[in-house]
C-alpha atoms as a PDB file:
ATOM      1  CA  UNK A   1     -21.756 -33.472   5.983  1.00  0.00           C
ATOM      2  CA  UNK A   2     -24.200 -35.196   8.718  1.00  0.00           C
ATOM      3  CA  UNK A   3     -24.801 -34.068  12.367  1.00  0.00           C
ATOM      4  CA  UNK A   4     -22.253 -36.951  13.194  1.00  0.00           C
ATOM      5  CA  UNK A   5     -19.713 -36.380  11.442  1.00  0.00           C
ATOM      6  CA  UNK A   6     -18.931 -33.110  12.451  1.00  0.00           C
ATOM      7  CA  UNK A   7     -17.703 -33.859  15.926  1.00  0.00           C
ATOM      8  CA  UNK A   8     -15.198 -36.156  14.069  1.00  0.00           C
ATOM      9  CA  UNK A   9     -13.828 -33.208  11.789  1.00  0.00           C
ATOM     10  CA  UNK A  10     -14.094 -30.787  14.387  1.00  0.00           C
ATOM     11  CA  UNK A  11     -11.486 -33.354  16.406  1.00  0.00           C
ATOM     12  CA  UNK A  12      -9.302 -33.845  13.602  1.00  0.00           C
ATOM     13  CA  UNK A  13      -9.164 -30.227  12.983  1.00  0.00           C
ATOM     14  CA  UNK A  14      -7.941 -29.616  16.212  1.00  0.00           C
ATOM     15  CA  UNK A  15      -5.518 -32.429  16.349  1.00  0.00           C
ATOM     16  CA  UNK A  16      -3.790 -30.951  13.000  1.00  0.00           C
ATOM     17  CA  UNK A  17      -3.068 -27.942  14.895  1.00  0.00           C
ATOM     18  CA  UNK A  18      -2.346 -29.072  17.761  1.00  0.00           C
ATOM     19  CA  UNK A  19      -0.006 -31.553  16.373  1.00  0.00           C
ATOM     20  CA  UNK A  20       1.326 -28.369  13.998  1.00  0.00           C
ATOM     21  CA  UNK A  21       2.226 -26.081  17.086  1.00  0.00           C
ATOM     22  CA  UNK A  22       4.060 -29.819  18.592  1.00  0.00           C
ATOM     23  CA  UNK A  23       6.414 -29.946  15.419  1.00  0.00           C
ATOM     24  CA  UNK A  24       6.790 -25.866  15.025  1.00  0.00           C
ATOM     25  CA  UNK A  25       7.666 -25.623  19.265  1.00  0.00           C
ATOM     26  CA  UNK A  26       5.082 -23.491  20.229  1.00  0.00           C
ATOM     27  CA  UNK A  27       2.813 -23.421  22.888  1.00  0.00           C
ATOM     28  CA  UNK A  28      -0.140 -25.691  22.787  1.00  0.00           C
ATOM     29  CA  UNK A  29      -2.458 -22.553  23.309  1.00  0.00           C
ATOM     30  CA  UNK A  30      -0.562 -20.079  21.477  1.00  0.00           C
ATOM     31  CA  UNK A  31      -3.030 -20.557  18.310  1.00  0.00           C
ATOM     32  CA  UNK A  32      -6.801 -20.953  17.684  1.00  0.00           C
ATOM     33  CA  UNK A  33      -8.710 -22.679  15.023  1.00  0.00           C
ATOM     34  CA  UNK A  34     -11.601 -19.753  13.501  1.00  0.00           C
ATOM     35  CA  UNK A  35     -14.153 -22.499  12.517  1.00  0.00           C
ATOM     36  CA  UNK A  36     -15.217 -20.282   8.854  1.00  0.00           C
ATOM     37  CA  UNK A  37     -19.100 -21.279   8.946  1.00  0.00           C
ATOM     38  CA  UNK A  38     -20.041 -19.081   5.566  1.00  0.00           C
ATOM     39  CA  UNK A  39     -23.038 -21.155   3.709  1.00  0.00           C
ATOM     40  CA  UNK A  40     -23.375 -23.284   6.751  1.00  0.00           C
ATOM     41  CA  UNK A  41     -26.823 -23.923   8.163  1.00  0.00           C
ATOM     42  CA  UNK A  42     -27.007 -22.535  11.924  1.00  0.00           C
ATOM     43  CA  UNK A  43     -27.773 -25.905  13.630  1.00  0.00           C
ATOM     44  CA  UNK A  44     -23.706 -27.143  12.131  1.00  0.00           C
ATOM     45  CA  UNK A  45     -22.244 -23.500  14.070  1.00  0.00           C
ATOM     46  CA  UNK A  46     -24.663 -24.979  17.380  1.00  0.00           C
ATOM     47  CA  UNK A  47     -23.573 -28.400  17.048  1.00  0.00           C
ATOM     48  CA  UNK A  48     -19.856 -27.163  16.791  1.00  0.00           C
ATOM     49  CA  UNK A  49     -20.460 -24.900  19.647  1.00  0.00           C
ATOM     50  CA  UNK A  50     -21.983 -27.593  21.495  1.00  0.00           C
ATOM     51  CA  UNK A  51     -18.788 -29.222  20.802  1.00  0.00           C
ATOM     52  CA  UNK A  52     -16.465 -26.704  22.414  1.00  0.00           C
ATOM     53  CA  UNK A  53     -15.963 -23.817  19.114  1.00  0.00           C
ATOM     54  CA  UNK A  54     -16.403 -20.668  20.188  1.00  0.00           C
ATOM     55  CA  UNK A  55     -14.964 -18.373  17.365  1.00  0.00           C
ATOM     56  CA  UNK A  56     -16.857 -18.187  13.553  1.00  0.00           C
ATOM     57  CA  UNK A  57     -16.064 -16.523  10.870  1.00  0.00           C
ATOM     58  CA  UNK A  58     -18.705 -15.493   8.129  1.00  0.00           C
ATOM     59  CA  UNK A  59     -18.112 -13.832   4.985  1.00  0.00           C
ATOM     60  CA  UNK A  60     -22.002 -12.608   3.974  1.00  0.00           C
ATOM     61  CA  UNK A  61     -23.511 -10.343   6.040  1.00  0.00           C
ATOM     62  CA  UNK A  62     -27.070 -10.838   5.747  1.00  0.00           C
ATOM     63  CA  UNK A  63     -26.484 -14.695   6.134  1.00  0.00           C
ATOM     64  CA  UNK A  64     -24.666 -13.707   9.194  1.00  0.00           C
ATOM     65  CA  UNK A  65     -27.348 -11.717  10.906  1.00  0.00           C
ATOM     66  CA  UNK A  66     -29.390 -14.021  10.454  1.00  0.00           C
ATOM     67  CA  UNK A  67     -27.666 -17.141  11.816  1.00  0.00           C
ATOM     68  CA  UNK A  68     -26.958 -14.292  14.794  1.00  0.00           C
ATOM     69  CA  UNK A  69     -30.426 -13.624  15.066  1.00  0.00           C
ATOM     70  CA  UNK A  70     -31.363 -17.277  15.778  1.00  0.00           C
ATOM     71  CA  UNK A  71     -28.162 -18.575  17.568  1.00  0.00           C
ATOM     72  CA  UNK A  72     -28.404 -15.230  20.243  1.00  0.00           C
ATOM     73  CA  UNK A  73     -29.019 -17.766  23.302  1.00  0.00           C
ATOM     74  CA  UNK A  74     -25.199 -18.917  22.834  1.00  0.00           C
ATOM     75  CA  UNK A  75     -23.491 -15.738  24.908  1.00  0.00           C
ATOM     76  CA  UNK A  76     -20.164 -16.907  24.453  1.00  0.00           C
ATOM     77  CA  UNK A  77     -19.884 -17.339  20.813  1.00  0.00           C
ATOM     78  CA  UNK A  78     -17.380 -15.078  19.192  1.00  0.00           C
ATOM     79  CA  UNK A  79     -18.608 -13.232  15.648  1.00  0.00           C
ATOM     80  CA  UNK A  80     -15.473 -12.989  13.210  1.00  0.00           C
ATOM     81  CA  UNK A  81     -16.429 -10.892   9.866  1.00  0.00           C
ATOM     82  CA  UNK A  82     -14.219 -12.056   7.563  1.00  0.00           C
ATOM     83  CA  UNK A  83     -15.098 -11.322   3.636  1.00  0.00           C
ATOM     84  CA  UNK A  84     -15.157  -7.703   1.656  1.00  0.00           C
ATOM     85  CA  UNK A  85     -17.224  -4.711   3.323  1.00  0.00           C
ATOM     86  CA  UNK A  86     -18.677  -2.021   1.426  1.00  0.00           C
ATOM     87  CA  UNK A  87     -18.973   1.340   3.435  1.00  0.00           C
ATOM     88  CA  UNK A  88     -22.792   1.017   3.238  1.00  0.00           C
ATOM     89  CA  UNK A  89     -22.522  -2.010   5.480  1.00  0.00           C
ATOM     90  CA  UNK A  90     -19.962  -1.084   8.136  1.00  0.00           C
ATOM     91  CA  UNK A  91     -23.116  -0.187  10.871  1.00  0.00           C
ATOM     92  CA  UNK A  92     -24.300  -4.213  11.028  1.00  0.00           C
ATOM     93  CA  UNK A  93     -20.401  -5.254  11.560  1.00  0.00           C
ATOM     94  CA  UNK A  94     -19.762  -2.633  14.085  1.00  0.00           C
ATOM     95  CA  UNK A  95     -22.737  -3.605  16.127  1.00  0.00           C
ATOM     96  CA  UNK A  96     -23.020  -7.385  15.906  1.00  0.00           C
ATOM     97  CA  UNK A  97     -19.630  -8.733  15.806  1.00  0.00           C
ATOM     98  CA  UNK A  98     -16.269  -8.930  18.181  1.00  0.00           C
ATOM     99  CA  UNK A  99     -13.510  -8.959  15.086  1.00  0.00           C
ATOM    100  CA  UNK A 100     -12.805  -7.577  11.630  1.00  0.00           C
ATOM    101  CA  UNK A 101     -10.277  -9.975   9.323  1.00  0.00           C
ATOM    102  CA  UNK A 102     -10.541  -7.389   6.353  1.00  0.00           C
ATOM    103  CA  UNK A 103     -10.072  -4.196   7.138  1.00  0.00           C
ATOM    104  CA  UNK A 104      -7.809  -2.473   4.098  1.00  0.00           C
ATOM    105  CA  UNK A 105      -8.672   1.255   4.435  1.00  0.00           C
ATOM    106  CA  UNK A 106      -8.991   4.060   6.687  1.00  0.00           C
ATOM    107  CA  UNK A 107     -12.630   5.103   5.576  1.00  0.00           C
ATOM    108  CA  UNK A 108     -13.776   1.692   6.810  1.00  0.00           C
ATOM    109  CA  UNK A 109     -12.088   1.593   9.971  1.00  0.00           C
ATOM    110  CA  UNK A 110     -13.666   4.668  10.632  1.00  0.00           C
ATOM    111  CA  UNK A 111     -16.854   4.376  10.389  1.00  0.00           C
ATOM    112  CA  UNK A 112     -16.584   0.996  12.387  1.00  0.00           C
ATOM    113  CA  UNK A 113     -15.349   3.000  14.894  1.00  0.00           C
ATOM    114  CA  UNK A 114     -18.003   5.467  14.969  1.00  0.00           C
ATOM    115  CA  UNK A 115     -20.556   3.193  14.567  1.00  0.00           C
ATOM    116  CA  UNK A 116     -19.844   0.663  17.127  1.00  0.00           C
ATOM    117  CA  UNK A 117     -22.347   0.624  20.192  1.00  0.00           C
ATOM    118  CA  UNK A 118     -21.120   2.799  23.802  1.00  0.00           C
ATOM    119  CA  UNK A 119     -21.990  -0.553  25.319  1.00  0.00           C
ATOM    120  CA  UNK A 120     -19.998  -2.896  23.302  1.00  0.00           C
ATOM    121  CA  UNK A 121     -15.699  -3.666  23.686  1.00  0.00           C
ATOM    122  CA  UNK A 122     -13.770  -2.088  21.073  1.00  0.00           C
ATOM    123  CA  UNK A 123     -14.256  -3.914  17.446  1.00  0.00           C
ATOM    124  CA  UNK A 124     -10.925  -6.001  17.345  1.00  0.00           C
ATOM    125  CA  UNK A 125      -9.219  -5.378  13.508  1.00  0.00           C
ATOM    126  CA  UNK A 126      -6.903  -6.782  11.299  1.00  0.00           C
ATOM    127  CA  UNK A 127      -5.364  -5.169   8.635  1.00  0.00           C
ATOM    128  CA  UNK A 128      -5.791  -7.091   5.420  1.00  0.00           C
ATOM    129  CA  UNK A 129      -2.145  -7.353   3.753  1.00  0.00           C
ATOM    130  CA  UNK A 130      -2.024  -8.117  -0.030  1.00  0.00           C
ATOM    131  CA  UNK A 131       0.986  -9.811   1.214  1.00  0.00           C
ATOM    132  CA  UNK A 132       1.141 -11.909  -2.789  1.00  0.00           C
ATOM    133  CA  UNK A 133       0.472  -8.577  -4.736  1.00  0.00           C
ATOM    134  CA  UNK A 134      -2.157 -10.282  -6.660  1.00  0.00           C
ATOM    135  CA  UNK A 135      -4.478  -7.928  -8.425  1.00  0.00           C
ATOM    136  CA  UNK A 136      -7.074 -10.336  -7.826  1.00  0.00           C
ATOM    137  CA  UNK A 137      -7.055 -10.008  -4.201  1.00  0.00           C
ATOM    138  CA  UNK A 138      -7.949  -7.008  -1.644  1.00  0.00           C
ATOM    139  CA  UNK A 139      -6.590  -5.601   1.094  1.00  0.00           C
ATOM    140  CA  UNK A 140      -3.011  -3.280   1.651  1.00  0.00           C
ATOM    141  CA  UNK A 141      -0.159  -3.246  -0.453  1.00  0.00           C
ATOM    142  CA  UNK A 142       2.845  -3.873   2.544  1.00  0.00           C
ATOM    143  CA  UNK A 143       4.582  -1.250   2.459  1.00  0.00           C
ATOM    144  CA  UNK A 144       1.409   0.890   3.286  1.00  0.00           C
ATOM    145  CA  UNK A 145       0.575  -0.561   6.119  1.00  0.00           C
ATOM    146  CA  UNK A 146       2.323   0.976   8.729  1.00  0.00           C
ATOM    147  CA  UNK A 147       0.832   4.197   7.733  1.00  0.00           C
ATOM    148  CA  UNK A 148      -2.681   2.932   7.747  1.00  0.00           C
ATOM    149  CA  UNK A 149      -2.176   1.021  10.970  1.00  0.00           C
ATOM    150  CA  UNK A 150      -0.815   4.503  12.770  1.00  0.00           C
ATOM    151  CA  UNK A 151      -4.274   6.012  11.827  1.00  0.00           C
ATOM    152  CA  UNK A 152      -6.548   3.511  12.865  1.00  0.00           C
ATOM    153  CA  UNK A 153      -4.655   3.120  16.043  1.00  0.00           C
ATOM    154  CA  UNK A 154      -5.705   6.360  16.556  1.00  0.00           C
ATOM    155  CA  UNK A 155      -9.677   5.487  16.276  1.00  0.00           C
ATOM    156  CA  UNK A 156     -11.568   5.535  19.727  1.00  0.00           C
ATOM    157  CA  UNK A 157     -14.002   2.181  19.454  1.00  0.00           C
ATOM    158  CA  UNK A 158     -11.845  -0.333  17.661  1.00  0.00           C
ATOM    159  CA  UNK A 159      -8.887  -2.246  18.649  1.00  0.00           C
ATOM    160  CA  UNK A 160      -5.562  -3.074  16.007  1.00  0.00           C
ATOM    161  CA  UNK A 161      -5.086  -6.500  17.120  1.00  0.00           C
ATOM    162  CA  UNK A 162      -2.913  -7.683  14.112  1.00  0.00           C
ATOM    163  CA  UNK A 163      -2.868  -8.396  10.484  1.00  0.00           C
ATOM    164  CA  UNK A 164      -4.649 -10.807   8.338  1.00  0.00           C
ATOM    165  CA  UNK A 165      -3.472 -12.270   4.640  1.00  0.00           C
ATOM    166  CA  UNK A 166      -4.649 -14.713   2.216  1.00  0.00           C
ATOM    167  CA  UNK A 167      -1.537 -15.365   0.090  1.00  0.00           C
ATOM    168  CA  UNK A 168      -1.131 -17.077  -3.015  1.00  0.00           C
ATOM    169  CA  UNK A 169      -1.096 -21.081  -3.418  1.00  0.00           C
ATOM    170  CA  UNK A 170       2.234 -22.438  -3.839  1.00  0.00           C
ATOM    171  CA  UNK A 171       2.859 -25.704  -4.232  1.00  0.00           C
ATOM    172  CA  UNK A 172       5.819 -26.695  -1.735  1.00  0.00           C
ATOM    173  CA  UNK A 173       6.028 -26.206   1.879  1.00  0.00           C
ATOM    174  CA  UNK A 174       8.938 -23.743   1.748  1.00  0.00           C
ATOM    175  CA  UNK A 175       7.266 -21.626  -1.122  1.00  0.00           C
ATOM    176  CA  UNK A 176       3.622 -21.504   0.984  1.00  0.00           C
ATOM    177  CA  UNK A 177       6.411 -20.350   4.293  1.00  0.00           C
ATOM    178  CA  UNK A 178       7.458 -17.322   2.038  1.00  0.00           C
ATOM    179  CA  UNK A 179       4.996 -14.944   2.297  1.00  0.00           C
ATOM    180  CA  UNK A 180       3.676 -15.521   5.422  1.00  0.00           C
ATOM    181  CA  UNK A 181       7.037 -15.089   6.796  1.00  0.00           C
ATOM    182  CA  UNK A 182       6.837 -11.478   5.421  1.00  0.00           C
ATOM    183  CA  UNK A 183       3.435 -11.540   7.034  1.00  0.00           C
ATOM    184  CA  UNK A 184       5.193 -12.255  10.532  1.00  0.00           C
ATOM    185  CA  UNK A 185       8.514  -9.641   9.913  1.00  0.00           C
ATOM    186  CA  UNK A 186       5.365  -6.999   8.713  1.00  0.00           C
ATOM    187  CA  UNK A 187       3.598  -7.862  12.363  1.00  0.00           C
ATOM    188  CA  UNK A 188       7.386  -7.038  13.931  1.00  0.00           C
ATOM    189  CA  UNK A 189       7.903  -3.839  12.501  1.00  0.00           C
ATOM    190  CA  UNK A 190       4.262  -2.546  13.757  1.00  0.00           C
ATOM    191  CA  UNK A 191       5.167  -3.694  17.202  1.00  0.00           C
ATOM    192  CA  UNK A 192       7.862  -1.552  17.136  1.00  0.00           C
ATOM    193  CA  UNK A 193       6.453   1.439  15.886  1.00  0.00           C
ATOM    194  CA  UNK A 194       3.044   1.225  17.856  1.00  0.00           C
ATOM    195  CA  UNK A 195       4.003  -0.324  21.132  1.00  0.00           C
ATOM    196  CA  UNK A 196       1.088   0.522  22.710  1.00  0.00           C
ATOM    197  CA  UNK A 197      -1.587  -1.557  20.401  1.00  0.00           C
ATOM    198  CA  UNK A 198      -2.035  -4.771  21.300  1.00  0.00           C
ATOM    199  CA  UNK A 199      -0.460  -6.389  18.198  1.00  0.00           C
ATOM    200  CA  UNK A 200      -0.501  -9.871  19.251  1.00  0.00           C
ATOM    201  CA  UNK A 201      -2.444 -11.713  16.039  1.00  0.00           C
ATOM    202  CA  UNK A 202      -1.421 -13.079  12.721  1.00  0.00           C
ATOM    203  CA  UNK A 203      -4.801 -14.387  11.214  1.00  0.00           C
ATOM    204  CA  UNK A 204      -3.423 -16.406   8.366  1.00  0.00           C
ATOM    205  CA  UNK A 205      -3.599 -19.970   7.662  1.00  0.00           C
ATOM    206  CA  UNK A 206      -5.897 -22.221   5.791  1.00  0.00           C
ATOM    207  CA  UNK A 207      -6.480 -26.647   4.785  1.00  0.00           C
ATOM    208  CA  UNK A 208      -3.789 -26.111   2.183  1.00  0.00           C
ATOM    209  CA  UNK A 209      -1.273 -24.297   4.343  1.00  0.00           C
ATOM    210  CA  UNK A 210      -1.776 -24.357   8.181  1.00  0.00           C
ATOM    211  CA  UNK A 211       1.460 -26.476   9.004  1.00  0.00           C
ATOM    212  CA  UNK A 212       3.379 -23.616   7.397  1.00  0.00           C
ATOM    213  CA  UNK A 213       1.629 -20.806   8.806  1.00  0.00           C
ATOM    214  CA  UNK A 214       1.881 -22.366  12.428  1.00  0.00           C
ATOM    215  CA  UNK A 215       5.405 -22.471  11.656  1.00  0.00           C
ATOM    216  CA  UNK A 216       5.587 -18.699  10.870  1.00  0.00           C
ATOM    217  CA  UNK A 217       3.546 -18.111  14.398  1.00  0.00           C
ATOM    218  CA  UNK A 218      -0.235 -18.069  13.226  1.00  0.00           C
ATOM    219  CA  UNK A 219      -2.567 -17.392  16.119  1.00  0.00           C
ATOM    220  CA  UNK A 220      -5.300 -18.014  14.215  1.00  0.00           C
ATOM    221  CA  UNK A 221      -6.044 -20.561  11.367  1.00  0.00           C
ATOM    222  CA  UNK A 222      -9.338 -20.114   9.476  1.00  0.00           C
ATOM    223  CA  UNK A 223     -10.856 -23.427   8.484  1.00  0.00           C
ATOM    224  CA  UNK A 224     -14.032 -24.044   6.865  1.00  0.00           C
ATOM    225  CA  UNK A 225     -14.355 -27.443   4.821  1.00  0.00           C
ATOM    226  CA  UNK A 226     -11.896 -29.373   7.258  1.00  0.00           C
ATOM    227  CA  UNK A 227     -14.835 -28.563  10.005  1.00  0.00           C
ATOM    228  CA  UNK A 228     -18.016 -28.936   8.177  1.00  0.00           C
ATOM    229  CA  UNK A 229     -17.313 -30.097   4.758  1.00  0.00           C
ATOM    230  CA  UNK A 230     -17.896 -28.880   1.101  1.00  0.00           C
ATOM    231  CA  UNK A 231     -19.220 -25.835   0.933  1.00  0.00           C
ATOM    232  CA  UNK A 232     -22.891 -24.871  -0.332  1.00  0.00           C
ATOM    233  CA  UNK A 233     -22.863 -23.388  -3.686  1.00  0.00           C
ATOM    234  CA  UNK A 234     -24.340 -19.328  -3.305  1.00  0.00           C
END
């Protein structure tokens, strides 16, 4: 993609959700696009911030750090790690970002916890819910996630904001609607038995499937190639 057509993207991006929460009722403000900037070159993430995107997600850590490194003069970007995290490599997350999409055990949210900086808010989580039961894919079966979310609610330095997915592809509207319906009814049932974490986020929602997730109350939709086109090759 070129430096001018991102603006363009970025627009349309927006419009598609904005013209998702229209036909699903919601509030015009009641979900956020995560611009997922993984393989993108650092002067894309400052042209979309430029542009009014304030929230990235990254999936490598080391490219991360370093797009950090050099993008530190924009305060007010938010840092959303997004991918797999090996224990090894909790310290770099806890210190250098403000959310967590793929959280899936305790051990992890732990050390986040213990690891994140006196000086910094508390890390905000999701839960990653293997919400398809594809063996192919991380994060907690549902019916264990109640459990897990009572003990990381527990944890000092992070915050349980909500739960995050990536289900299965399905080929119709109503079929994508499935699962991340269960996502939402999972989200209910934590409210209720953790009233006093601030479980107000459903992180699900991608190109193929963010009219149905808006309509099954998404707060916020990860997009990556709708924004700044094809991905790199790693």
């Amino acid at each position: 993609m070129t430096d001018s057509a991102l603006p363009a993207s970025l627009a349309r991006a927006r419009e598609r959700l904005s013209q998702a929460l229209k036909e699903a009722g919601r509030a015009k403000d009641s979900a956020h696009l995560l611009a997922v900037s993984k393989t993108k070159p650092p002067a894309m993430i400052r042209q979309a911030w430029e542009h009014g995107q304030r929230a990235f997600g990254e999936n490598y850590l080391q490219e991360a750090l370093e797009k950090q490194a050099e993008l530190a003069d924009l305060t007010d970007i938010e840092w959303h790690f997004i991918g797999p995290l090996q224990s090894n490599k909790t310290r770099a997350v806890a210190e250098h970002f403000d959310w967590m999409h793929s959280v899936d055990r305790l051990k992890i949210a732990a050390r986040l916890s213990e690891q994140r900086p006196d000086h910094l808010a508390p890390l905000n989580l999701c839960l990653q819910v293997n919400i398809s039961r594809e063996d192919s894919k991380s994060g907690v079966m549902p019916e264990e996630a109640e459990a897990l979310a009572m003990e990381i609610a527990k944890l000092p330095n992070v915050r349980l904001r909500g739960l995050m997915a990536i289900p299965a592809p399905a080929a119709t509207r109503e079929a994508q609607r499935e699962p991340l319906a269960a996502l939402r009814e999972l989200l209910a049932a934590l409210q209720q038995a953790l009233p006093q974490a601030p479980l107000d986020t459903l992180s699900m929602g991608m190109s193929d499937d963010l009219e149905a997730a808006v309509l099954e109350g998404a707060t916020l939709v990860r997009l990556g190639t709708a924004i700044f086109g094809a991905r790199d090759t790693r």
